[in-house]
Protein backbone atom coordinates (compact mmCIF):
# COMPACT_ATOMS: atom_id res chain seq x y z
CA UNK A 1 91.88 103.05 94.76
CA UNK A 2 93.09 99.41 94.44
CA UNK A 3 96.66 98.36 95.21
CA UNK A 4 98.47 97.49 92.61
CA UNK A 5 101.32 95.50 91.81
CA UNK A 6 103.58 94.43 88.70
CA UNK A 7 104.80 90.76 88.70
CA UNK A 8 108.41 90.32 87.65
CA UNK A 9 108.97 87.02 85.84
CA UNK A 10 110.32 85.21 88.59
CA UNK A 11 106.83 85.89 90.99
CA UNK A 12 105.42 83.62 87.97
CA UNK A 13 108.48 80.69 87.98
CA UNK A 14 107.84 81.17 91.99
CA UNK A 15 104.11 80.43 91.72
CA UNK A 16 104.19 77.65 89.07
CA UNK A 17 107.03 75.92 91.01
CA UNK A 18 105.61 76.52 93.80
CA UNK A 19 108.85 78.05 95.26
CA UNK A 20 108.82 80.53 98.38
CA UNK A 21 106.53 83.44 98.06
CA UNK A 22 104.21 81.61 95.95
CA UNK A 23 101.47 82.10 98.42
CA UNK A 24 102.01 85.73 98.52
CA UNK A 25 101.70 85.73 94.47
CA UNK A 26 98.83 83.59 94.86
CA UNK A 27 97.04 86.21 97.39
CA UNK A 28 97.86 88.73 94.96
CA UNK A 29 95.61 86.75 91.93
CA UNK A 30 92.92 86.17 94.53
CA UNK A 31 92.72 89.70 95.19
CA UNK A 32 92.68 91.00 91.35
CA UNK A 33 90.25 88.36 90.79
CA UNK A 34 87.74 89.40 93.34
CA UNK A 35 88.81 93.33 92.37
CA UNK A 36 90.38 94.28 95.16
CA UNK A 37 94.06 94.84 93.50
CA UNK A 38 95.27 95.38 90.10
CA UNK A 39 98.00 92.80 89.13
CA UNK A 40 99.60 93.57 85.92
CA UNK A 41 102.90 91.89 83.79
CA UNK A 42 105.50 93.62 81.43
CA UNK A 43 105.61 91.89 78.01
CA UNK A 44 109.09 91.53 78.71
CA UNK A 45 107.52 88.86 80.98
CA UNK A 46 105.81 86.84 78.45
CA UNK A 47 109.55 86.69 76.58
CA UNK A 48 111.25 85.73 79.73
CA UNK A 49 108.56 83.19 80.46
CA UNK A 50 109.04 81.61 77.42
CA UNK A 51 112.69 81.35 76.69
CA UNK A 52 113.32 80.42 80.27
CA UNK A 53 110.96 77.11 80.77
CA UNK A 54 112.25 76.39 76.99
CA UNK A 55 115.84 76.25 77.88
CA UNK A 56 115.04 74.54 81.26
CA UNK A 57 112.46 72.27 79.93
CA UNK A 58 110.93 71.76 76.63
CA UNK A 59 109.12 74.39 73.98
CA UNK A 60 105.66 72.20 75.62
CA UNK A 61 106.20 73.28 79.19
CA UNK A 62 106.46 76.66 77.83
CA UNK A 63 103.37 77.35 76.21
CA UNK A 64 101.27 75.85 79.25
CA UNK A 65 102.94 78.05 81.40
CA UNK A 66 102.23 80.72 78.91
CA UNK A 67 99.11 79.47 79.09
CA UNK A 68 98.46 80.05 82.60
CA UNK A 69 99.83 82.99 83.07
CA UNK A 70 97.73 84.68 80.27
CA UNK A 71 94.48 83.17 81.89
CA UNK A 72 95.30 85.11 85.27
CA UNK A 73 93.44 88.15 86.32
CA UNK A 74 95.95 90.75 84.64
CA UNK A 75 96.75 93.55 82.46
CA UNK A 76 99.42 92.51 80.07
CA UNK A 77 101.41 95.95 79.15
CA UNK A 78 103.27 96.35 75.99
CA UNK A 79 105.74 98.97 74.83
CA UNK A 80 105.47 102.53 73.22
CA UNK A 81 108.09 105.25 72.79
CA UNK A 82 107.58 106.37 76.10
CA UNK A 83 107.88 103.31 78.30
CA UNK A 84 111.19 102.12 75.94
CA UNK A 85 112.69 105.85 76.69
CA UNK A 86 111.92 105.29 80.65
CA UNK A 87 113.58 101.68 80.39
CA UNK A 88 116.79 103.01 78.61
CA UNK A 89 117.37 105.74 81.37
CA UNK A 90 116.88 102.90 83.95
CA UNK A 91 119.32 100.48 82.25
CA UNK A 92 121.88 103.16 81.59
CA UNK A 93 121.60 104.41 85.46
CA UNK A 94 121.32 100.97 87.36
CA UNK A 95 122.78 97.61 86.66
CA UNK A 96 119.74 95.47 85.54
CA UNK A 97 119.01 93.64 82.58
CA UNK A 98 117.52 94.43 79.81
CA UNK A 99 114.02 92.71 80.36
CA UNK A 100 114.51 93.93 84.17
CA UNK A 101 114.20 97.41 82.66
CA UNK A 102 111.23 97.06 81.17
CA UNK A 103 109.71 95.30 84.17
CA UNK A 104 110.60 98.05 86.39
CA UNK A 105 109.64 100.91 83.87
CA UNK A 106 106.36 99.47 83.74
CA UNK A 107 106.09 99.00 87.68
CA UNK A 108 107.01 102.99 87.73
CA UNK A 109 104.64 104.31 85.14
CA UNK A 110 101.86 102.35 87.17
CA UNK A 111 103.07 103.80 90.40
CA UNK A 112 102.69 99.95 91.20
CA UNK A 113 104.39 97.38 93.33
CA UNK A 114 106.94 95.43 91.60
CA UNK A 115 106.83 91.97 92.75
CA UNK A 116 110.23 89.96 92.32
CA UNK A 117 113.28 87.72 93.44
CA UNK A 118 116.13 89.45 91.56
CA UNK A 119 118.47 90.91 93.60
CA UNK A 120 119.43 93.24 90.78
CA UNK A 121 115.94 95.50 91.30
CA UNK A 122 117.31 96.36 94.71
CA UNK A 123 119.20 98.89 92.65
CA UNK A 124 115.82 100.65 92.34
CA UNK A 125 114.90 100.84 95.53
CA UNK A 126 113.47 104.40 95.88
CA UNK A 127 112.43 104.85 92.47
CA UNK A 128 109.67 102.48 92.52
CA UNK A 129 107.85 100.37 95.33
CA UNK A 130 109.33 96.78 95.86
CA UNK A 131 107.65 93.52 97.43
CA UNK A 132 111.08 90.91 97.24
CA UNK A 133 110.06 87.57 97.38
CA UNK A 134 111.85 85.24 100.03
CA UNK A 135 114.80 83.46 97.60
CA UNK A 136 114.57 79.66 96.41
CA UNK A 137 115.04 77.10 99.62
CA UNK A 138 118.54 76.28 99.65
CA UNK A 139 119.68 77.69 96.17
CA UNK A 140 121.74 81.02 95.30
CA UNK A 141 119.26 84.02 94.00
CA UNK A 142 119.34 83.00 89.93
CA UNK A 143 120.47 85.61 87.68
CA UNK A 144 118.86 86.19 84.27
CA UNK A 145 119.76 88.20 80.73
């Protein structure tokens, strides 16, 4: 069976900014491109993605990165009753965001890898299998909600 592994919003920011660990997200795409892993994103992602390069950039810079990160070798998963049920007990038990939930609910009903830089899935530890990417070069871990 292939690994697998469930990118967290910042493993894209990392790989379109080319930040640390973007090789390692890159290797990842490689792999689920030649069928050798199965990558997969939380459509909490896509929000995230969005709203994030918007505020730090413009609405344009958005949709390409949208763009790119719907033409990568991925299953995009959306929600149902039972993944928003699994994402509320997470939220209520551990401090993580809202959109964190849903990443990490996803990355547990896969039995996958989540792939990350938030500090705040280190809560989870345990519950699910994490891959931390190295933090930005010479910035503090960024928080999002």
């Amino acid at each position: 069976m292939a690994e697998s592994f469930v990118l967290d919003t910042s493993a894209f920011i990392a790989l379109d900014e080319r930040e640390p660990g973007a090789e390692e997200v890159e290797a990842m795409l490689a792999r689920a491109w030649l069928g050798e892993a199965e990558v997969h994103a939380s459509f909490a992602t896509l929000t995230e993605l969005e709203y994030i390069r918007t505020q730090e950039q413009d609405a344009q810079q958005a949709t390409e990165l949208l763009t790119f990160a719907k033409s990568q070798p991925l299953k995009w998963h959306h929600t149902d009753d039972s993944l928003c049920s699994e994402a509320a007990k997470l939220k209520a038990v551990h401090k993580v965001s809202f959109a964190d939930a849903f990443v990490a609910a996803t990355a547990k009903r896969l039995n996958a890898t989540l792939v990350h830089k938030d500090p705040e899935f280190d809560a989870l530890a345990g519950m699910i299998k994490l891959h931390g990417l190295p933090p930005k070069t010479g910035a503090p871990a960024t928080e999002k909600k």
